[in-house]
C-alpha atoms as a PDB file:
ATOM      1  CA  UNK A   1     -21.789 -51.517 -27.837  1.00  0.00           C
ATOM      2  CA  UNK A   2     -19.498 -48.659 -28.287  1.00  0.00           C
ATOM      3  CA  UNK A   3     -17.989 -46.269 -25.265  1.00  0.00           C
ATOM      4  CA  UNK A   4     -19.789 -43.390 -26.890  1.00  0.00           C
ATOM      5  CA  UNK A   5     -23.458 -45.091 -25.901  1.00  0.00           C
ATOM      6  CA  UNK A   6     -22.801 -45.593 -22.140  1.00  0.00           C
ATOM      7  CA  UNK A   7     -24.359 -42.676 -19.946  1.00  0.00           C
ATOM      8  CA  UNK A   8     -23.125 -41.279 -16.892  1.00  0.00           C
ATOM      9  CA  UNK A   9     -22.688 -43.565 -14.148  1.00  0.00           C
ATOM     10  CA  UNK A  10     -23.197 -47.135 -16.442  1.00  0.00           C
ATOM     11  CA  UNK A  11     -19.447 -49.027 -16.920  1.00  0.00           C
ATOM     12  CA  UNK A  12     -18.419 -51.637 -18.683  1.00  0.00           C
ATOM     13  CA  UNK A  13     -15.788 -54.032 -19.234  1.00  0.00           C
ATOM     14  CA  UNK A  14     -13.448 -52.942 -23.063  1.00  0.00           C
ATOM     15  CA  UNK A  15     -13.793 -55.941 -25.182  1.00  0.00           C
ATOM     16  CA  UNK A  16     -11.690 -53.863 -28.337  1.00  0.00           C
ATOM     17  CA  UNK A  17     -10.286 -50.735 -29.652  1.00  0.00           C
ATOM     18  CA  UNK A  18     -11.489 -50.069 -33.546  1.00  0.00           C
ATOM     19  CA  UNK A  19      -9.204 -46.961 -33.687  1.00  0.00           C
ATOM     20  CA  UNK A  20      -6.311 -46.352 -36.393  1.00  0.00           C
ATOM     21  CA  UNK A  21      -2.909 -45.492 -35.622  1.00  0.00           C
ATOM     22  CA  UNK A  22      -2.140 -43.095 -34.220  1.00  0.00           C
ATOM     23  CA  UNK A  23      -5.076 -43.116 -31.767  1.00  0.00           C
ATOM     24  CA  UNK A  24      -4.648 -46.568 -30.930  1.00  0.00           C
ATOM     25  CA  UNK A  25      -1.221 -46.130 -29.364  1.00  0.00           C
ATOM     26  CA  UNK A  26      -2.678 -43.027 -27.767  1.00  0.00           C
ATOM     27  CA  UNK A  27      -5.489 -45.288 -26.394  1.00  0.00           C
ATOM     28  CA  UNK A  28      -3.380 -48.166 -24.893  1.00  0.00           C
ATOM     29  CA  UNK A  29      -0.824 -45.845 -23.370  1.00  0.00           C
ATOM     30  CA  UNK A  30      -3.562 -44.258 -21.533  1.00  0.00           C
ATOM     31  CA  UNK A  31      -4.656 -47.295 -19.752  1.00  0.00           C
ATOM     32  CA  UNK A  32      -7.744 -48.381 -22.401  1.00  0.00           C
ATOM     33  CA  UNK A  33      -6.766 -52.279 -22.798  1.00  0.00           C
ATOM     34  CA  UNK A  34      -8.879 -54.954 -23.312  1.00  0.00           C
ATOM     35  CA  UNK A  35     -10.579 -56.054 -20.407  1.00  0.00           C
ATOM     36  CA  UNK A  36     -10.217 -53.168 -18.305  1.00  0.00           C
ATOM     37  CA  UNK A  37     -12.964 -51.589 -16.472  1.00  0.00           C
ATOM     38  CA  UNK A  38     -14.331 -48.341 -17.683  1.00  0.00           C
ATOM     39  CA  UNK A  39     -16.953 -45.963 -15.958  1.00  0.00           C
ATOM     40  CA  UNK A  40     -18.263 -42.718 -17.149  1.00  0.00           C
ATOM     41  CA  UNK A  41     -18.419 -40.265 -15.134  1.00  0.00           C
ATOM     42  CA  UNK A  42     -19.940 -37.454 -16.678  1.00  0.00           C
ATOM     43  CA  UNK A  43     -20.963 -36.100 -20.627  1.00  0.00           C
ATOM     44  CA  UNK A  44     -22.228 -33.289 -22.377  1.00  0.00           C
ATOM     45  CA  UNK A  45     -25.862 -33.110 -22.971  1.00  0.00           C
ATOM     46  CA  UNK A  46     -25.437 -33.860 -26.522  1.00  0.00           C
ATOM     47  CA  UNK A  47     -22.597 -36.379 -25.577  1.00  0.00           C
ATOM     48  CA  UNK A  48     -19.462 -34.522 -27.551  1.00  0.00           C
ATOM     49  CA  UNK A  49     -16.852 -35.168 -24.910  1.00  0.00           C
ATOM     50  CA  UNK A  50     -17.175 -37.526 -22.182  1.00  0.00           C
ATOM     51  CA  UNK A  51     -14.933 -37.961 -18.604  1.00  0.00           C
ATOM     52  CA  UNK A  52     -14.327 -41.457 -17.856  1.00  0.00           C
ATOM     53  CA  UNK A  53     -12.552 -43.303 -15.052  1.00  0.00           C
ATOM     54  CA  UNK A  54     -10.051 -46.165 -16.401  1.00  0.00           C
ATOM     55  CA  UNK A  55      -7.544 -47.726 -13.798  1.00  0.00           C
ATOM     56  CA  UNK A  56      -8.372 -44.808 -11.118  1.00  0.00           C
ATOM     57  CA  UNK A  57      -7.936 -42.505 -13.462  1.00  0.00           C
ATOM     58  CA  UNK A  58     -10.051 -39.853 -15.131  1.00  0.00           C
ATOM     59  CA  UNK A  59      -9.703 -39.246 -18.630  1.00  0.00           C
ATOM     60  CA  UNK A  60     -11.378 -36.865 -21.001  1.00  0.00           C
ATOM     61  CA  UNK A  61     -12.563 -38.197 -24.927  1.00  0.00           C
ATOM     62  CA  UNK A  62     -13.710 -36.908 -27.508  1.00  0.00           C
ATOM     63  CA  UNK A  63     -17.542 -38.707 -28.381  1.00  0.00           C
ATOM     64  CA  UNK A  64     -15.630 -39.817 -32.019  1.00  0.00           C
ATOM     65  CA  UNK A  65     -12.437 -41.181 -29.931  1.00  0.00           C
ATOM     66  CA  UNK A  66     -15.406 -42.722 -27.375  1.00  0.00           C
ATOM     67  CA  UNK A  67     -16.927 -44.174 -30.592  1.00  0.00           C
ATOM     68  CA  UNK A  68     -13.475 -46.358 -31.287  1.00  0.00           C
ATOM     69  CA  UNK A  69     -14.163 -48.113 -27.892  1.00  0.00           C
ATOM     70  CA  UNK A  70     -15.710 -51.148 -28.172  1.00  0.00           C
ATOM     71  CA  UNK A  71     -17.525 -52.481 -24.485  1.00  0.00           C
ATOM     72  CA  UNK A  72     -19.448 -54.984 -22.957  1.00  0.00           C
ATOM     73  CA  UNK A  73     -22.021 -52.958 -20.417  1.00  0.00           C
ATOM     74  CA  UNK A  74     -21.713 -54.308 -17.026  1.00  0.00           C
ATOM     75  CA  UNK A  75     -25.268 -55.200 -15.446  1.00  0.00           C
END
C-alpha cells in the first residue's frame, strides 16, 4: 500500500520509495528511509496534501509525492 491511502491517524512502517531523482534524494534527506515509522496526521478532504509525522517530525506532501511511498500499515 502506498502513503497516499493511509488516513489520518493510521501509520505504518516504509517498506520503499518508488520516486525518481530528484525526489528521492529529497525524500531520504527528509527522514523517509526504509523502515521508519510514519503517521499521518492530518489530509485534505480530497487527500491533495497530507501532514505526516516521520522521526518526530512533521512534514507536509504532496498526495503524488505521498503516492511514491511505499508502506506496510501497522495494525
Amino acid at each position: 500500500m502506498r502513503l497516499n491511502e493511509l488516513n489520518m491517524g493510521e501509520s505504518g512502517i516504509i517498506k520503499k520509495i518508488h520516486a525518481k531523482e530528484p525526489l528521492k534524494s529529497k525524500l531520504l534527506s527528509m527522514g523517509f528511509a526504509r523502515g521508519e515509522r510514519v503517521k499521518v496526521l492530518k489530509h485534505t478532504l480530497a487527500k491533495n496534501t497530507f501532514d505526516v509525522d516521520v522521526n518526530g517530525i512533521n512534514i507536509a506532501l504532496r498526495e503524488e509525492e505521498a503516492r511514491e511511498i511505499e508502506v506496510e500499515k501497522d495494525n
